[in-house]
PDB file of N, CA and C in Angstrom:
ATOM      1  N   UNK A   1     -14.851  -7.537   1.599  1.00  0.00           N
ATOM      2  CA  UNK A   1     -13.406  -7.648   1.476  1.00  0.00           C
ATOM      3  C   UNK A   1     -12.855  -6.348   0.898  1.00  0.00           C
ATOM      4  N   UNK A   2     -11.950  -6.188   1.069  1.00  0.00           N
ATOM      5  CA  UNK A   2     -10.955  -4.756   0.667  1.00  0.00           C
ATOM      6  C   UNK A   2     -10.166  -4.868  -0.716  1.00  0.00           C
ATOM      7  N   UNK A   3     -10.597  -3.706  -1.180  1.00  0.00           N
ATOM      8  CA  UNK A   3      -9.718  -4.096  -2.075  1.00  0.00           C
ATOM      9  C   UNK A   3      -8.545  -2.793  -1.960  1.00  0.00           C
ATOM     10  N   UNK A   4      -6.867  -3.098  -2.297  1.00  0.00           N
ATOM     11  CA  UNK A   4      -5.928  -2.224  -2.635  1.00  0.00           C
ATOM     12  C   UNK A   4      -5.138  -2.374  -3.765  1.00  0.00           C
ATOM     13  N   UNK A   5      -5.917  -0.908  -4.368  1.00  0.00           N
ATOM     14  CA  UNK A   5      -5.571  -0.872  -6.047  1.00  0.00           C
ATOM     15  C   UNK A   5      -3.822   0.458  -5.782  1.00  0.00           C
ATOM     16  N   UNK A   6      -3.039  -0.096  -6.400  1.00  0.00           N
ATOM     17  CA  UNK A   6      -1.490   0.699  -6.528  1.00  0.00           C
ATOM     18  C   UNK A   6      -1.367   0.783  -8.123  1.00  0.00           C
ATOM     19  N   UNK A   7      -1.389   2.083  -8.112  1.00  0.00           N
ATOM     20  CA  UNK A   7      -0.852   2.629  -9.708  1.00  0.00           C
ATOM     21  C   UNK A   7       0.258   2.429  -9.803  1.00  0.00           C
ATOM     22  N   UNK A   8       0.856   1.568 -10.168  1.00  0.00           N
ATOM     23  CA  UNK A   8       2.338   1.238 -10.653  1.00  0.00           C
ATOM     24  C   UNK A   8       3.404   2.313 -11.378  1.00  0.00           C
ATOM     25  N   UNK A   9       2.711   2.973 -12.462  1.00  0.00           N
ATOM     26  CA  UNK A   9       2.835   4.052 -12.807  1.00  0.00           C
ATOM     27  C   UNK A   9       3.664   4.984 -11.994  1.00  0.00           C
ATOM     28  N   UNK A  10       2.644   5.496 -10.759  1.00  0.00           N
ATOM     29  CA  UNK A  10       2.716   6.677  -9.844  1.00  0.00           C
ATOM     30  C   UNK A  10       3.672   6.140  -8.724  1.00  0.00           C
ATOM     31  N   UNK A  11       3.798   4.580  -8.697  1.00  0.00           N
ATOM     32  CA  UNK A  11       4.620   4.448  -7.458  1.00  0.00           C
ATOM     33  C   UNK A  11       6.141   4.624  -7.519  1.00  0.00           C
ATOM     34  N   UNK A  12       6.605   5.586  -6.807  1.00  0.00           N
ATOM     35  CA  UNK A  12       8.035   6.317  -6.875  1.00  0.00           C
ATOM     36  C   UNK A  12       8.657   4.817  -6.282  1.00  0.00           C
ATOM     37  N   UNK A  13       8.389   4.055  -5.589  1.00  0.00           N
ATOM     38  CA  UNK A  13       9.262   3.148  -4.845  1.00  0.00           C
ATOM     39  C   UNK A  13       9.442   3.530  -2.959  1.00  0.00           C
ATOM     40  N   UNK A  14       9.135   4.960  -2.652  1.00  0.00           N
ATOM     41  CA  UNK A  14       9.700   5.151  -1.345  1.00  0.00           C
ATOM     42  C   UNK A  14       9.405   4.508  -0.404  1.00  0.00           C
ATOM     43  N   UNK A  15       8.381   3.739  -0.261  1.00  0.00           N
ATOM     44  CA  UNK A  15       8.612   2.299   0.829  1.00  0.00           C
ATOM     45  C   UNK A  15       7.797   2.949   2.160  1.00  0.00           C
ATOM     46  N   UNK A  16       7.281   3.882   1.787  1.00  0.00           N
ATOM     47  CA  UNK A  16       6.471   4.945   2.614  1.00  0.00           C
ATOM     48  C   UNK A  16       5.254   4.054   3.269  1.00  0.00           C
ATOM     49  N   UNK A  17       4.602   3.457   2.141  1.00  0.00           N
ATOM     50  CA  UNK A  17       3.588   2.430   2.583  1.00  0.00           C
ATOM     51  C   UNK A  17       4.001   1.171   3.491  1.00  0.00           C
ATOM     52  N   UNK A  18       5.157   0.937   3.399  1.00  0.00           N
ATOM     53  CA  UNK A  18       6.207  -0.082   3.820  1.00  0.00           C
ATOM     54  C   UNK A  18       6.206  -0.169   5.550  1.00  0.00           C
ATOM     55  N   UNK A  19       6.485   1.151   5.754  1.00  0.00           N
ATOM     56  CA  UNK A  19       6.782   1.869   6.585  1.00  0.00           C
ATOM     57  C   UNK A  19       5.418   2.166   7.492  1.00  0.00           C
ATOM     58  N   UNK A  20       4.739   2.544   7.077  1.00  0.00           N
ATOM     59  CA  UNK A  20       3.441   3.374   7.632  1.00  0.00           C
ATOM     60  C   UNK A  20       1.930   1.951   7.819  1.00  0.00           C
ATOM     61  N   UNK A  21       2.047   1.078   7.560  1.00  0.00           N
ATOM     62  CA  UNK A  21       0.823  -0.257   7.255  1.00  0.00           C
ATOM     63  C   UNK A  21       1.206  -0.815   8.647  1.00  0.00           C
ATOM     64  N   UNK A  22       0.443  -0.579   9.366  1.00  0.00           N
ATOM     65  CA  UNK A  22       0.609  -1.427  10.884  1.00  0.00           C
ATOM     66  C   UNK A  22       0.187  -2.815  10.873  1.00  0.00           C
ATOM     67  N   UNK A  23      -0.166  -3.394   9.686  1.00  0.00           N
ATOM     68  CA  UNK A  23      -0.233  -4.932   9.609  1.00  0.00           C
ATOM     69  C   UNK A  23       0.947  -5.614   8.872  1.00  0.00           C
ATOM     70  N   UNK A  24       1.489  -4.963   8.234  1.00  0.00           N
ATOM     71  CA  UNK A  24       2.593  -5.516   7.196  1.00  0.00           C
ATOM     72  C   UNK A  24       2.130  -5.987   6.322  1.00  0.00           C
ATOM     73  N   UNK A  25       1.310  -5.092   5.553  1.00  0.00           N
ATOM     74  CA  UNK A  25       0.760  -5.899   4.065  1.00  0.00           C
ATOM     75  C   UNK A  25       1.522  -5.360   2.563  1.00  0.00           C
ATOM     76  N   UNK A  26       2.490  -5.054   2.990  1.00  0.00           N
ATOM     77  CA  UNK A  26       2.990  -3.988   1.502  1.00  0.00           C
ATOM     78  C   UNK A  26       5.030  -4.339   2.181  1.00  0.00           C
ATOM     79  N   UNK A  27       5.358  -4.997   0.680  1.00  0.00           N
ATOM     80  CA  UNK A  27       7.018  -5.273   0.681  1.00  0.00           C
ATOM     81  C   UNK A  27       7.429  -4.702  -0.248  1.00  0.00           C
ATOM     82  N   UNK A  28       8.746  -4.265  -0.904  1.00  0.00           N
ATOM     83  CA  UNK A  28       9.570  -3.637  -1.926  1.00  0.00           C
ATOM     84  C   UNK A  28       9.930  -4.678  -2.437  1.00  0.00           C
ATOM     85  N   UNK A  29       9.264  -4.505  -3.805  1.00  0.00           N
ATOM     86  CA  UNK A  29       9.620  -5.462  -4.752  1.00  0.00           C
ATOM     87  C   UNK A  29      10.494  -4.789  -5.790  1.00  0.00           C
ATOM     88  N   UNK A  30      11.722  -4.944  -6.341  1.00  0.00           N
ATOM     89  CA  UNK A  30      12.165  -4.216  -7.901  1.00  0.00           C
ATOM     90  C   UNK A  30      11.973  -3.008  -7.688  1.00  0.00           C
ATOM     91  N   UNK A  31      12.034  -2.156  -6.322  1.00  0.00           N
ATOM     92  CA  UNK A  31      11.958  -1.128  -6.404  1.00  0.00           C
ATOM     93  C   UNK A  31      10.388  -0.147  -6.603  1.00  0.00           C
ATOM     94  N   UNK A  32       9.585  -1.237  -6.603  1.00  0.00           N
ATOM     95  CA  UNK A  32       7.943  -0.731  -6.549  1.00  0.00           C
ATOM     96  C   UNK A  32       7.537  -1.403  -5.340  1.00  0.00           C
ATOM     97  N   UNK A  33       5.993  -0.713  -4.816  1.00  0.00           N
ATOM     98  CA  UNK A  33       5.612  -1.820  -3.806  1.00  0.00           C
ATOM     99  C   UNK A  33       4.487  -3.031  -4.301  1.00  0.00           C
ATOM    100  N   UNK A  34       4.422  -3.601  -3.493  1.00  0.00           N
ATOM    101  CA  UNK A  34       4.123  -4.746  -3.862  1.00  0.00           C
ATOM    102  C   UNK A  34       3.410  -5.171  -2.581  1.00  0.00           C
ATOM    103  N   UNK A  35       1.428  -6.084  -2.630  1.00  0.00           N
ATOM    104  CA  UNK A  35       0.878  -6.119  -1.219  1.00  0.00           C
ATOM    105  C   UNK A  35       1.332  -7.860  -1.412  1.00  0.00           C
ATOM    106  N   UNK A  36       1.914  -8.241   0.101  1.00  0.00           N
ATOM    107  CA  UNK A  36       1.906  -9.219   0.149  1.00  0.00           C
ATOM    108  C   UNK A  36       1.914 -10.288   0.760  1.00  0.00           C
ATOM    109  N   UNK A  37       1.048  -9.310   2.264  1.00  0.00           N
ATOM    110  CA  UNK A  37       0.374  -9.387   3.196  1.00  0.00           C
ATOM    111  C   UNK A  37      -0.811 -10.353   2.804  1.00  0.00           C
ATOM    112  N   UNK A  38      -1.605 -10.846   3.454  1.00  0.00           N
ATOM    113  CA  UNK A  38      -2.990 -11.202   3.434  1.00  0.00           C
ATOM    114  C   UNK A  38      -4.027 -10.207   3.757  1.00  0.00           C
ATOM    115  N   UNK A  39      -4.714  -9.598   2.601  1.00  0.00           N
ATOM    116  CA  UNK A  39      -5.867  -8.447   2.488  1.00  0.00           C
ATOM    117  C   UNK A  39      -6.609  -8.306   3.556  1.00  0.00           C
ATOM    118  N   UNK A  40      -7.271  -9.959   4.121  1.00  0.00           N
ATOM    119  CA  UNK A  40      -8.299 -10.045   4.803  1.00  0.00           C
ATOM    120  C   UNK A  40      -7.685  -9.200   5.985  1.00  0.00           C
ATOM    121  N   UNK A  41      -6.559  -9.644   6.543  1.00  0.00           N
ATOM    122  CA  UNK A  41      -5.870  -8.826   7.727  1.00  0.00           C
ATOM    123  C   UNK A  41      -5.587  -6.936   7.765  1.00  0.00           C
ATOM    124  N   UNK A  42      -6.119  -6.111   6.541  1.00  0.00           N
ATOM    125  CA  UNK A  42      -6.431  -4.621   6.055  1.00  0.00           C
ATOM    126  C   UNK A  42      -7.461  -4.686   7.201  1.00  0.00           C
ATOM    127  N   UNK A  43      -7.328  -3.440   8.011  1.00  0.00           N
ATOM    128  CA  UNK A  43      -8.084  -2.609   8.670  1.00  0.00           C
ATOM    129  C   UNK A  43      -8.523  -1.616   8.858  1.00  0.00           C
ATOM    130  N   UNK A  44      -8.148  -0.957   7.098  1.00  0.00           N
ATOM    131  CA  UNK A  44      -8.971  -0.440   6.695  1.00  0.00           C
ATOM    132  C   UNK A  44      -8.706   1.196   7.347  1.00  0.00           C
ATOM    133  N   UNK A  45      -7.086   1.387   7.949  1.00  0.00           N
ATOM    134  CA  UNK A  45      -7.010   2.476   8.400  1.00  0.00           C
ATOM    135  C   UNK A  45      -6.640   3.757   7.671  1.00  0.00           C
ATOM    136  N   UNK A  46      -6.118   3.358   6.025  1.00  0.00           N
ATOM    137  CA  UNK A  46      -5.813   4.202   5.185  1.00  0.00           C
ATOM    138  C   UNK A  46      -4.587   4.442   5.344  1.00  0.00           C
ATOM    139  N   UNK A  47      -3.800   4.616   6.374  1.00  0.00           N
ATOM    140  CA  UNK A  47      -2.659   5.023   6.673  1.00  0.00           C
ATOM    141  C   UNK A  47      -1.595   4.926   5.583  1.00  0.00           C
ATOM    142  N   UNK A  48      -1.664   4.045   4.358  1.00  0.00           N
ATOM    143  CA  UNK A  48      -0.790   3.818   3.419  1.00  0.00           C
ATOM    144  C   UNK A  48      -1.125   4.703   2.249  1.00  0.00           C
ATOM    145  N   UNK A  49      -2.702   4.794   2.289  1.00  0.00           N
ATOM    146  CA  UNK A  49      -3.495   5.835   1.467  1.00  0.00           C
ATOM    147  C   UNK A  49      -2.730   7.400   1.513  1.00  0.00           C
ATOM    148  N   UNK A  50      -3.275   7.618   2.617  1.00  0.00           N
ATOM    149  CA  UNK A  50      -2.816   9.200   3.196  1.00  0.00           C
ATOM    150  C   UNK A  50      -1.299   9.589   2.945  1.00  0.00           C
ATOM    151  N   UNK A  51      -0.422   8.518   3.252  1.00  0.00           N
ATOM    152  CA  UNK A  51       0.691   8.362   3.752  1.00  0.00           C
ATOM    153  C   UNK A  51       1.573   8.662   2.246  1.00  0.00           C
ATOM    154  N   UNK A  52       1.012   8.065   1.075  1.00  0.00           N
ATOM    155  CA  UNK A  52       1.617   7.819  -0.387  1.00  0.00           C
ATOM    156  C   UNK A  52       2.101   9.301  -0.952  1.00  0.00           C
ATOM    157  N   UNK A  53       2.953   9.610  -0.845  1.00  0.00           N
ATOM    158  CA  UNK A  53       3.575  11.319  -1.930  1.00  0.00           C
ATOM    159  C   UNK A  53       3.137  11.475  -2.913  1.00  0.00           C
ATOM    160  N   UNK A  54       2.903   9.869  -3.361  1.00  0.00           N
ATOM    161  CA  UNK A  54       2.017  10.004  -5.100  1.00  0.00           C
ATOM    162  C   UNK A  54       0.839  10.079  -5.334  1.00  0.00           C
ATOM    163  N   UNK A  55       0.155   9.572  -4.627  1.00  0.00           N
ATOM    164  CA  UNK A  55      -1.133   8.815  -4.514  1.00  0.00           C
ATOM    165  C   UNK A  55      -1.240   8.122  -5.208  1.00  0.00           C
ATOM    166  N   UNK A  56      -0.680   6.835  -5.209  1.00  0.00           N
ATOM    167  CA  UNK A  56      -0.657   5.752  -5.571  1.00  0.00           C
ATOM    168  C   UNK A  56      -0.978   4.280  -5.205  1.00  0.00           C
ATOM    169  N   UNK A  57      -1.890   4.678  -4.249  1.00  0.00           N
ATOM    170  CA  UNK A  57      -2.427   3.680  -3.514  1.00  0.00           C
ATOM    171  C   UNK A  57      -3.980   4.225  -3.128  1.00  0.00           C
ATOM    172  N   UNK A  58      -4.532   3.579  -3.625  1.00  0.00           N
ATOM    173  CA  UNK A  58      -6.457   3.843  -2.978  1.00  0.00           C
ATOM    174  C   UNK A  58      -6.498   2.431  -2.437  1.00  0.00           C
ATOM    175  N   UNK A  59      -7.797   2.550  -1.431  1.00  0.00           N
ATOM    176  CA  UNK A  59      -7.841   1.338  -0.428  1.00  0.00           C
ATOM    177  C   UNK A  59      -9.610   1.391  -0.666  1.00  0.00           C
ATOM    178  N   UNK A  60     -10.204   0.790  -1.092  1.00  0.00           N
ATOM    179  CA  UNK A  60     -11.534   0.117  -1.667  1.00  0.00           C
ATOM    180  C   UNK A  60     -12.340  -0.582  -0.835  1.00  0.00           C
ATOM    181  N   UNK A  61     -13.189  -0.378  -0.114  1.00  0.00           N
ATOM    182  CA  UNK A  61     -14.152  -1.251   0.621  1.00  0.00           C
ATOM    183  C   UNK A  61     -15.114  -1.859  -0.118  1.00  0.00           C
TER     184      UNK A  61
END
């Protein structure tokens, strides 16, 4: 199973991950993101990884 760890900290809010997750696992919550998708459905393409200005998102196998 996958795990996706988000530094809360580092997350500016830009919705970048929002945007870029071709499953829809990541919503704007309060202005941070927030996964709230079902994990199992991660495929593991990084695209939210790469994609983050902050790096605020690592994706964990």
């Amino acid at each position: 199973m996958v795990e996706i760890k988000i530094d809360m900290d580092a997350c500016t809010g830009c919705g970048t991950c929002v945007d870029t997750c071709p499953v829809g696992l990541y919503e704007m919550n309060d202005d941070k993101v927030a996964v709230t998708g079902d994990k199992e459905e991660c495929v593991i393409c990084r695209a939210c990884e790469s994609a983050c200005p902050s790096g605020a998102i690592e994706v964990v196998e």
